[in-house]
C-alpha atoms as a PDB file:
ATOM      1  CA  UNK A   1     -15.789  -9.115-137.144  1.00  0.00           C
ATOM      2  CA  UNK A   2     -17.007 -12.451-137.689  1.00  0.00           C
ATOM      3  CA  UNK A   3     -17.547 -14.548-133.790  1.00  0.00           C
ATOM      4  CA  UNK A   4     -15.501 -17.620-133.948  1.00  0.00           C
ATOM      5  CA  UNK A   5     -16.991 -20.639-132.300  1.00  0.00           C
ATOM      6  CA  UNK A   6     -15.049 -22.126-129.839  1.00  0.00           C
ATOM      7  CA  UNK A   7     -17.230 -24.742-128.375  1.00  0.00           C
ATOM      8  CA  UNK A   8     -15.582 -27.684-127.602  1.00  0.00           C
ATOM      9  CA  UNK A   9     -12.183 -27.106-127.852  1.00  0.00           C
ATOM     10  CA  UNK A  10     -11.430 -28.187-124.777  1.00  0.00           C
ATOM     11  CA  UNK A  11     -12.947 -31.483-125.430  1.00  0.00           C
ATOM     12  CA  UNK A  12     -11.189 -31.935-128.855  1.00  0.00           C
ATOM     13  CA  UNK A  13      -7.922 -30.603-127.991  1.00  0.00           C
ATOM     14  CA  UNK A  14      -6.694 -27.165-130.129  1.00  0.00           C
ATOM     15  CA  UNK A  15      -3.731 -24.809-129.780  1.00  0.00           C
ATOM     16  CA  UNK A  16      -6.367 -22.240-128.382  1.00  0.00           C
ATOM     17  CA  UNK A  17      -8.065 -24.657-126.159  1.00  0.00           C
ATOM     18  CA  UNK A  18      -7.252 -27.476-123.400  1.00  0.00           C
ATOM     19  CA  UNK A  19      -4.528 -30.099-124.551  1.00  0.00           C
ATOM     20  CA  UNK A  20      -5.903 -33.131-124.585  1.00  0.00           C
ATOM     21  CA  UNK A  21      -5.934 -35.271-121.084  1.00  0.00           C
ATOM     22  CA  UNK A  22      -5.856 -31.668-118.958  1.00  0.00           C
ATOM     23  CA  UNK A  23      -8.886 -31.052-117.180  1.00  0.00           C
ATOM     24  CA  UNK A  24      -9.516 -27.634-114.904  1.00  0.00           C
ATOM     25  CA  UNK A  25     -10.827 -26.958-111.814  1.00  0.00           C
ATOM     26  CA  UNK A  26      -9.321 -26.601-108.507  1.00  0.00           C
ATOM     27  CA  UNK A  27      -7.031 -29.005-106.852  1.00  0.00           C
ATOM     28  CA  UNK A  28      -7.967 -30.800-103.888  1.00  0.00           C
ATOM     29  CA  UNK A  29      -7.808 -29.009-100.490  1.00  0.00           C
ATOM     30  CA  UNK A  30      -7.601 -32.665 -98.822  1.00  0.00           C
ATOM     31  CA  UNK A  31      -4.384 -34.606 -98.980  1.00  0.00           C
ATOM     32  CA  UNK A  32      -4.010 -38.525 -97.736  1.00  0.00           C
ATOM     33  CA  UNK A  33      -2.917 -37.076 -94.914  1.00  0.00           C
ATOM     34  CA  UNK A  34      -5.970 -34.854 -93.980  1.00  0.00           C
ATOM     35  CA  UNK A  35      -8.341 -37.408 -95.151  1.00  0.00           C
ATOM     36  CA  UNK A  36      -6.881 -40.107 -92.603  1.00  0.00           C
ATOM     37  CA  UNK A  37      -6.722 -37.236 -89.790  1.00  0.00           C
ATOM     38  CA  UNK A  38     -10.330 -36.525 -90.837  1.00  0.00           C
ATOM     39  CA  UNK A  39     -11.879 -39.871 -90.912  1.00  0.00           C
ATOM     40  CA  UNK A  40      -9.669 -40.937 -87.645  1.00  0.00           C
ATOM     41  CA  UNK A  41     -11.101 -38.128 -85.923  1.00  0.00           C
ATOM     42  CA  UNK A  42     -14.629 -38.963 -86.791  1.00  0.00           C
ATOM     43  CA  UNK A  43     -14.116 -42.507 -86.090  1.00  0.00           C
ATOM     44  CA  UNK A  44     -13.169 -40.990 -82.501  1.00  0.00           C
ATOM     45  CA  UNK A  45     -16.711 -39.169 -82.226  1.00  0.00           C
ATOM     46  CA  UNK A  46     -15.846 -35.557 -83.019  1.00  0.00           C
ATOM     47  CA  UNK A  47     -17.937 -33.601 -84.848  1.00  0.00           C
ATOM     48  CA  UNK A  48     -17.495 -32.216 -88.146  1.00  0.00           C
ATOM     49  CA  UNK A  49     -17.447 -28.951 -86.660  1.00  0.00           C
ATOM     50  CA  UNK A  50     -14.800 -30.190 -84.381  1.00  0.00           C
ATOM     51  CA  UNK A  51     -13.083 -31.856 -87.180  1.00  0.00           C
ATOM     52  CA  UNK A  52     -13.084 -28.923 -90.024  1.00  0.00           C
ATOM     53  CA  UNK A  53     -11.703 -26.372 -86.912  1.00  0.00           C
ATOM     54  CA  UNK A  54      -9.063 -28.540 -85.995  1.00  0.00           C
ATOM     55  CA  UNK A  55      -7.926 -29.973 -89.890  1.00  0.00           C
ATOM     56  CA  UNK A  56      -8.320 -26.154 -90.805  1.00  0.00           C
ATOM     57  CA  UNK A  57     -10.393 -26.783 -93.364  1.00  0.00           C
ATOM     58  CA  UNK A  58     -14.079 -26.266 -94.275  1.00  0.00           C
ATOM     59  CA  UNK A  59     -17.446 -27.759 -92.768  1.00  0.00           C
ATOM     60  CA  UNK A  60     -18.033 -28.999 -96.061  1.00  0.00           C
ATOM     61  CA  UNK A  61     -14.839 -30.717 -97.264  1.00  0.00           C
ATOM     62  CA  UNK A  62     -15.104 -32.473 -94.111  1.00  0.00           C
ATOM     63  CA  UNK A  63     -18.795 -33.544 -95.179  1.00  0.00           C
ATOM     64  CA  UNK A  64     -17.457 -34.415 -98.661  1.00  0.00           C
ATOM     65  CA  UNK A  65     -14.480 -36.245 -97.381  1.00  0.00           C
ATOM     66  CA  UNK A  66     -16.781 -38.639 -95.204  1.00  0.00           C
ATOM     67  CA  UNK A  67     -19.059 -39.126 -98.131  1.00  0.00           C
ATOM     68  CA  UNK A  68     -16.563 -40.196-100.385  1.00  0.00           C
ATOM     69  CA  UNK A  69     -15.497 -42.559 -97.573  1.00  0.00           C
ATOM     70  CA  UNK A  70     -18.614 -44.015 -97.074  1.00  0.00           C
ATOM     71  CA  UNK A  71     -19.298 -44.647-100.877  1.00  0.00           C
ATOM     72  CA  UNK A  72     -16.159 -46.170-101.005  1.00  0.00           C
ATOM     73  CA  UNK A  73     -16.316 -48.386 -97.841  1.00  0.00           C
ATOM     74  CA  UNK A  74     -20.023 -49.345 -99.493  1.00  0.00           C
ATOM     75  CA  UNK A  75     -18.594 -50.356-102.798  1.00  0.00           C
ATOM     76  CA  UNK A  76     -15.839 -52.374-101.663  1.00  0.00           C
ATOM     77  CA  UNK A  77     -18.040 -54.275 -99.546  1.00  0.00           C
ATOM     78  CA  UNK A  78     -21.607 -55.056-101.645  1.00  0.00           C
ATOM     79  CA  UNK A  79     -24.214 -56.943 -99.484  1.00  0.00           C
END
């Protein structure tokens, strides 16, 4: 049996692969909601310890969500 080669599909679009415009992965854990809670809390002086027990999520969305924030917050205000 012959191996057909499905490489990129999912970038082209095929009726096997990946409509075009859908990407995978997993959705994000953090909501607006969280991610205010999160950076409100942090603004406060918790730590991300602190913050990730009480949000009930993990260590390192909490890392990632402050990250993000901070690129953002850099961006949007160039020196």
């Amino acid at each position: 049996m012959a191996k057909v080669s499905t490489r990129g599909c999912s970038v082209r679009g095929s009726p096997n692969g990946t409509p075009l415009g859908r990407v995978g992965g997993r959705r994000p854990v953090v909501d607006d909601d969280k991610r205010a809670a999160i950076l409100d809390r942090r603004k406060r002086g918790e730590s991300i310890r602190a913050i990730a027990a009480g949000v009930k999520v993990s260590v390192g969305v909490v890392h990632k969500t402050l990250a993000d924030a901070q690129l953002a917050a850099a961006e949007s205000n160039p020196r």
